[in-house]
Structures are given as structure tokens and as C-alpha cells.
N, C-alpha and C. Protein backbone atom coordinates (compact mmCIF):
# COMPACT_ATOMS: atom_id res chain seq x y z
N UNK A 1 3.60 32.88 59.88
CA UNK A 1 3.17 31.74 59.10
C UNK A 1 1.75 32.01 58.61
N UNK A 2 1.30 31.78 57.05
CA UNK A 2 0.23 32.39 56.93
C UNK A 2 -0.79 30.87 56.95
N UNK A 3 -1.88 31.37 56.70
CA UNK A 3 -2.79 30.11 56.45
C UNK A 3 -2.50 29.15 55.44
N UNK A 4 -2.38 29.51 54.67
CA UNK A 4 -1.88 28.90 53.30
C UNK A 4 -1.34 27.94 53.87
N UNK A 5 0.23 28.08 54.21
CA UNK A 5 1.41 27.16 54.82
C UNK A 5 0.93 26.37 55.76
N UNK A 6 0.40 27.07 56.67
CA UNK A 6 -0.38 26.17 57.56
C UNK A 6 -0.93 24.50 57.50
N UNK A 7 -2.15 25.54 56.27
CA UNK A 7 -2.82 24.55 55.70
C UNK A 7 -2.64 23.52 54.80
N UNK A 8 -1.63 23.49 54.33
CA UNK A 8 -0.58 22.45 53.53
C UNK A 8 0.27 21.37 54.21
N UNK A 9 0.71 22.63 54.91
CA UNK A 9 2.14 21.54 55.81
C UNK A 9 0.94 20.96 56.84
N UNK A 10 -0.20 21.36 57.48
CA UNK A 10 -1.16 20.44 57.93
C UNK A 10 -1.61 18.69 57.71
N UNK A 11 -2.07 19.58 56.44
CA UNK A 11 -2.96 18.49 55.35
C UNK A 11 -1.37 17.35 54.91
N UNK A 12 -0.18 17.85 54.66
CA UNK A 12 0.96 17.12 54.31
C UNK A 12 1.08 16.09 55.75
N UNK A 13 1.19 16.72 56.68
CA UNK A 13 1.22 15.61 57.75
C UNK A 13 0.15 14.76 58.35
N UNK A 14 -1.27 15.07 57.87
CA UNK A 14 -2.25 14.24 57.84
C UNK A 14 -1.76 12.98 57.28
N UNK A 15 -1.79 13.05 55.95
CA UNK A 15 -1.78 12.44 54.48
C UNK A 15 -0.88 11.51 55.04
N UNK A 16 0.50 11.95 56.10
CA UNK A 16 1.37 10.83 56.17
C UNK A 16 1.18 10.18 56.84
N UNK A 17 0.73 10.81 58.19
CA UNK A 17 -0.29 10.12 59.34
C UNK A 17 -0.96 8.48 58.58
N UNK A 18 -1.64 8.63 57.92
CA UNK A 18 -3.06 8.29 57.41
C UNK A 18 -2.23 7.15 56.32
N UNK A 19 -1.68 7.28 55.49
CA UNK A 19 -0.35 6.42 54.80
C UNK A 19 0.44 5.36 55.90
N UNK A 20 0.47 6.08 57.10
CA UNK A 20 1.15 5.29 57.95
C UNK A 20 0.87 4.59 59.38
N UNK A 21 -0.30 4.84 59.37
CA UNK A 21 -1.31 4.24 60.50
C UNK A 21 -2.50 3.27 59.48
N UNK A 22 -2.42 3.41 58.52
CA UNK A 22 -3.37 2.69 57.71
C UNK A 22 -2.55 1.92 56.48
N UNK A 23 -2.03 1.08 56.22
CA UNK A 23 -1.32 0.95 55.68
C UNK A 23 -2.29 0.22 54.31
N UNK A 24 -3.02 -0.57 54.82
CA UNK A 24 -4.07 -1.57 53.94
C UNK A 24 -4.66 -0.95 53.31
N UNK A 25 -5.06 0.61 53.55
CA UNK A 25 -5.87 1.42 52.33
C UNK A 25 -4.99 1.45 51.10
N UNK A 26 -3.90 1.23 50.96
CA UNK A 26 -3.05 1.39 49.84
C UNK A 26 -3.53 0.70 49.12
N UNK A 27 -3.73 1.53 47.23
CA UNK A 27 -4.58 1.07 46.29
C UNK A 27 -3.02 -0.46 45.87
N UNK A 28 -3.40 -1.57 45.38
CA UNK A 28 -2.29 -2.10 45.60
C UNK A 28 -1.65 -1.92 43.92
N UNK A 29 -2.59 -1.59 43.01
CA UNK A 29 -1.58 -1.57 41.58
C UNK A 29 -1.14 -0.15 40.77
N UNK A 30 -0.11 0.12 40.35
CA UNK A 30 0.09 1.60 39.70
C UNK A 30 -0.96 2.05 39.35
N UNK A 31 -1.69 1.27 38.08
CA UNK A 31 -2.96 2.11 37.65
C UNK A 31 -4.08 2.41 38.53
N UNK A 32 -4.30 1.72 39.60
CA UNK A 32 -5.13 2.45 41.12
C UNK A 32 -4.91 3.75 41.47
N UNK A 33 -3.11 3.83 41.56
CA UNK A 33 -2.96 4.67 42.83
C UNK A 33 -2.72 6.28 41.33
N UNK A 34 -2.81 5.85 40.02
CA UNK A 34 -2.34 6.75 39.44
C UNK A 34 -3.56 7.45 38.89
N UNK A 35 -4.78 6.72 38.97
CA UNK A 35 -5.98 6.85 38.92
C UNK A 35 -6.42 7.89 40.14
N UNK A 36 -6.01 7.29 41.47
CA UNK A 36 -6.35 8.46 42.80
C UNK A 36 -5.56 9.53 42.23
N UNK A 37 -4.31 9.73 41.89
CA UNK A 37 -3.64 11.17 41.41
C UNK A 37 -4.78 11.93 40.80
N UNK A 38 -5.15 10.85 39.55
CA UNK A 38 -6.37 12.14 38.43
C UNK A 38 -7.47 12.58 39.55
N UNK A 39 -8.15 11.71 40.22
CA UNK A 39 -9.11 12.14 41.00
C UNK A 39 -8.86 13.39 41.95
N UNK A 40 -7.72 13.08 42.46
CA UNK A 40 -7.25 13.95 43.67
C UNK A 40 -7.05 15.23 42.86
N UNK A 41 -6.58 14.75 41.33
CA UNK A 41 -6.74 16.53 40.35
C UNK A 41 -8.08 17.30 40.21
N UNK A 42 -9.32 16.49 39.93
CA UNK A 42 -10.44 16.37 39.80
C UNK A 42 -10.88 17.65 40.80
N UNK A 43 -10.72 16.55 42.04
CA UNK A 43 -11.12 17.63 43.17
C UNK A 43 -10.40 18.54 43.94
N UNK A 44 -9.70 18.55 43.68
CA UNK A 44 -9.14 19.88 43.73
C UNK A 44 -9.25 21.08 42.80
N UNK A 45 -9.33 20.83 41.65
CA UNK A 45 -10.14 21.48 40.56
C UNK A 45 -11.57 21.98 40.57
N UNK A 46 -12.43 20.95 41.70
CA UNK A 46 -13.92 21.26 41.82
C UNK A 46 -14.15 22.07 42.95
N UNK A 47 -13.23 21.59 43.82
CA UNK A 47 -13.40 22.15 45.18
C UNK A 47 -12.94 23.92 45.25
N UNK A 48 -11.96 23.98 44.64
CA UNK A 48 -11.51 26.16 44.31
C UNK A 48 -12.80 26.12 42.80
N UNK A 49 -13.57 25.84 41.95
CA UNK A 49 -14.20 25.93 41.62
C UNK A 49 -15.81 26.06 42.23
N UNK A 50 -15.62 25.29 43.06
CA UNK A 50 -17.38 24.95 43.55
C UNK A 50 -17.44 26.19 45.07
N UNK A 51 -16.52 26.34 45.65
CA UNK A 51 -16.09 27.03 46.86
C UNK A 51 -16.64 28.67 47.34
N UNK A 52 -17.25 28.97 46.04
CA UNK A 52 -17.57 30.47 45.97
C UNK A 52 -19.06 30.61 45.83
N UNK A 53 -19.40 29.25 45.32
CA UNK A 53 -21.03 28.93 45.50
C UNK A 53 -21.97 28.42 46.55
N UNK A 54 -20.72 27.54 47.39
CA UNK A 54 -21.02 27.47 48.52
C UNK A 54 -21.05 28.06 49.90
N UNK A 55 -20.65 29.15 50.19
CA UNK A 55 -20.46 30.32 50.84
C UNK A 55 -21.68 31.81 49.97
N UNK A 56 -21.84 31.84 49.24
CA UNK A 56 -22.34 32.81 48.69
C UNK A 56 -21.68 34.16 48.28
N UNK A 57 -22.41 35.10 48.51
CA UNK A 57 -22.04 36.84 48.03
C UNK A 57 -21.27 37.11 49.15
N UNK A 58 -21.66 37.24 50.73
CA UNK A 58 -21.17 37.57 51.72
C UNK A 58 -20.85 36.65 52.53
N UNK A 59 -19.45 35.92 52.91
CA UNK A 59 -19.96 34.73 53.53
C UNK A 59 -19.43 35.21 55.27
N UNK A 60 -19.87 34.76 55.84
CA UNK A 60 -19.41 34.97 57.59
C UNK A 60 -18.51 34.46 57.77
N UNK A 61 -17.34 34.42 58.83
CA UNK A 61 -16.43 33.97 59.43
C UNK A 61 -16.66 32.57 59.74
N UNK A 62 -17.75 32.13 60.16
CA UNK A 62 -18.00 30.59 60.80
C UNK A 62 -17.95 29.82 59.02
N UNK A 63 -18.65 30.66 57.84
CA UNK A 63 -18.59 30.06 56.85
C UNK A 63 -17.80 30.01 55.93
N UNK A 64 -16.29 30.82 56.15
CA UNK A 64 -15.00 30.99 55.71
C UNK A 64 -14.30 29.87 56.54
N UNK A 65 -14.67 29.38 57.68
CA UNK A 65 -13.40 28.69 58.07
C UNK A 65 -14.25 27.02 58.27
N UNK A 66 -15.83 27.02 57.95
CA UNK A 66 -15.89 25.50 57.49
C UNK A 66 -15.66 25.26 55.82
N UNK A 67 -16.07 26.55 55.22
CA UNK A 67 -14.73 25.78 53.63
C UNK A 67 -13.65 25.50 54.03
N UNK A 68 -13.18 26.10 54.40
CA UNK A 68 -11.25 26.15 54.76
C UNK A 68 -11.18 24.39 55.51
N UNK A 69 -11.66 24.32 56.88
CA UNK A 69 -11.53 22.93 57.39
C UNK A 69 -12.11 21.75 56.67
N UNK A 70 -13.59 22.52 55.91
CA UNK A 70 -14.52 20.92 55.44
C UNK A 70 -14.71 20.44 54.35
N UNK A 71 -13.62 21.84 53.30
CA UNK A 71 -13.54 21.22 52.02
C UNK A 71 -12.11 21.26 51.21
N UNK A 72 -11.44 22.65 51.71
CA UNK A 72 -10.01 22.39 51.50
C UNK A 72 -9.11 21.68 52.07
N UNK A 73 -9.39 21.43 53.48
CA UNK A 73 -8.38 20.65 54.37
C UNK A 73 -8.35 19.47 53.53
N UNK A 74 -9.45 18.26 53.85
CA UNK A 74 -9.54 16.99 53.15
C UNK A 74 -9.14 17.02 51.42
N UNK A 75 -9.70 18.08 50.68
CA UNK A 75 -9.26 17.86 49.22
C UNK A 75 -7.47 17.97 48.84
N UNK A 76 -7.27 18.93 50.10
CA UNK A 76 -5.60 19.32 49.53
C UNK A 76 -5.04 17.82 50.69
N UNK A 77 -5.21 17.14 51.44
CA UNK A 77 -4.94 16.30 52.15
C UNK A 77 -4.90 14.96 50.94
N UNK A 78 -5.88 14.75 50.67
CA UNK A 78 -6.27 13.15 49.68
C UNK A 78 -4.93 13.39 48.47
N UNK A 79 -4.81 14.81 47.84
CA UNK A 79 -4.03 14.76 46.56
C UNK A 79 -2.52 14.63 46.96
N UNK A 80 -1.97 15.14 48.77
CA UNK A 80 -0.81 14.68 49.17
C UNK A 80 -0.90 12.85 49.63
N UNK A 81 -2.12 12.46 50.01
CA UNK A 81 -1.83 11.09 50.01
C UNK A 81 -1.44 10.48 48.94
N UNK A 82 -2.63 11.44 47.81
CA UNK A 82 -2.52 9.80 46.31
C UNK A 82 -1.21 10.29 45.68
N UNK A 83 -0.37 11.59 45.92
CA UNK A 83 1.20 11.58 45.52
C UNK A 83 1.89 11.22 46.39
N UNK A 84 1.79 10.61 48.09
CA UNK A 84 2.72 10.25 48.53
C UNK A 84 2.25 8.42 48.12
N UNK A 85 1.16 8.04 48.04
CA UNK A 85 1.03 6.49 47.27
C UNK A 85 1.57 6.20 45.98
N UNK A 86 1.80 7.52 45.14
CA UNK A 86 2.03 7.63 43.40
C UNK A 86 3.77 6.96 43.72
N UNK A 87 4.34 7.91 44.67
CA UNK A 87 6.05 7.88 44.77
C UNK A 87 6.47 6.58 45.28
N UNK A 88 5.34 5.96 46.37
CA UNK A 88 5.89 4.71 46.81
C UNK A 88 6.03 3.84 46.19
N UNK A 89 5.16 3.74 44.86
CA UNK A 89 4.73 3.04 43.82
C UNK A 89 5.84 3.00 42.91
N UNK A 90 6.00 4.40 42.62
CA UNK A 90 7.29 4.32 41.57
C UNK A 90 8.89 3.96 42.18
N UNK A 91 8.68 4.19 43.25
CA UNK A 91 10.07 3.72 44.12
C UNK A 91 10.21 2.07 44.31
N UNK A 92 8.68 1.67 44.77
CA UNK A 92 8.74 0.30 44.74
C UNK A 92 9.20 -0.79 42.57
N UNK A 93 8.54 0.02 41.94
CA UNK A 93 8.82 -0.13 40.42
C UNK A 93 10.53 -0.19 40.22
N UNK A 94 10.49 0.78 40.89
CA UNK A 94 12.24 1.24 40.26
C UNK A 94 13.60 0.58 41.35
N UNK A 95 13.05 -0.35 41.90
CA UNK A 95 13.74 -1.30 43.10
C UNK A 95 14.82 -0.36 44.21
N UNK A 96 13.95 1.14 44.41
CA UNK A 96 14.00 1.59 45.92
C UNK A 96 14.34 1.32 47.16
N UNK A 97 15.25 0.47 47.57
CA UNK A 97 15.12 0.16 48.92
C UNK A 97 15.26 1.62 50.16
N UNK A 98 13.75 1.55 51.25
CA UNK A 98 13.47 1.92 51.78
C UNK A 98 13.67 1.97 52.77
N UNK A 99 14.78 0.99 53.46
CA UNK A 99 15.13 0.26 54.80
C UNK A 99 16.75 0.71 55.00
């Protein structure tokens, strides 16, 4: 299993965690939660952009694996929440029953 996978199927079971122990953070109208989608594009876009500046030329092991935990974990985590909030949304729209 490489890191990659890891770090996805991680951040994927955070996201649901966090969806489902918190339920009240839910943005409550489509254009909220479709709004967190763009953001969650945003940064994820900034974060593999900004990631090579923050580490530098040579970076150490301790500073390879706090990008990895302190900026990819949470950024790839938030964009599986605001698409698992995007789907509930459109399921709830499209009269989904969930039960």
C-alpha cells in the first residue's frame, strides 16, 4: 500500500468521521456547500502549488512528513468532506431516501 492510498483512503475516512460526529457544521444551502467544493478546489490547487516553497531545495525527513500530515492530510480531507456535503445535497434535492 503506498502513501498515496494511504493518504486518501485516510483523509476519506476522516472527512466521514467529521460529517458524522458533527453533523451541525453542515453548510445548510446548495450554494454554501457548492461554494466549499470551489474552495476545497482552491486549496488544493495552492497547497501542491505552495508545497515546494515551503520545504525548500533540500527538505529533511521531519520536513517531508509535516507537509504530508500538516498540509496535505487536512487539504485532501476538507475537498472529501465538501464532496461528501455536495452529494448529500444533491441526493437530498433529488428526493433520495437514505433510510
Amino acid at each position: 500500500m503506498t502513501l498515496a492510498l494511504s493518504l486518501g483512503t485516510g483523509a476519506a475516512l476522516l472527512a466521514l468521521w467529521l460529517d458524522c460526529r458533527f453533523e451541525d457544521w453542515r453548510p445548510s444551502s446548495l450554494l454554501h456547500r457548492i461554494a466549499h467544493v470551489a474552495l476545497a478546489y482552491v486549496a488544493r490547487r495552492l497547497m501542491t502549488a505552495g508545497a515546494g516553497h515551503l520545504v525548500g531545495e533540500d527538505p529533511s525527513d521531519t520536513q517531508r512528513f509535516g507537509i504530508v500530515f500538516l498540509v496535505f492530510l487536512p487539504g485532501i480531507m476538507y475537498a472529501f468532506l465538501s464532496g461528501l456535503w455536495l452529494m448529500r445535497a444533491l441526493g437530498d434535492a433529488g428526493g433520495v431516501d437514505r433510510h
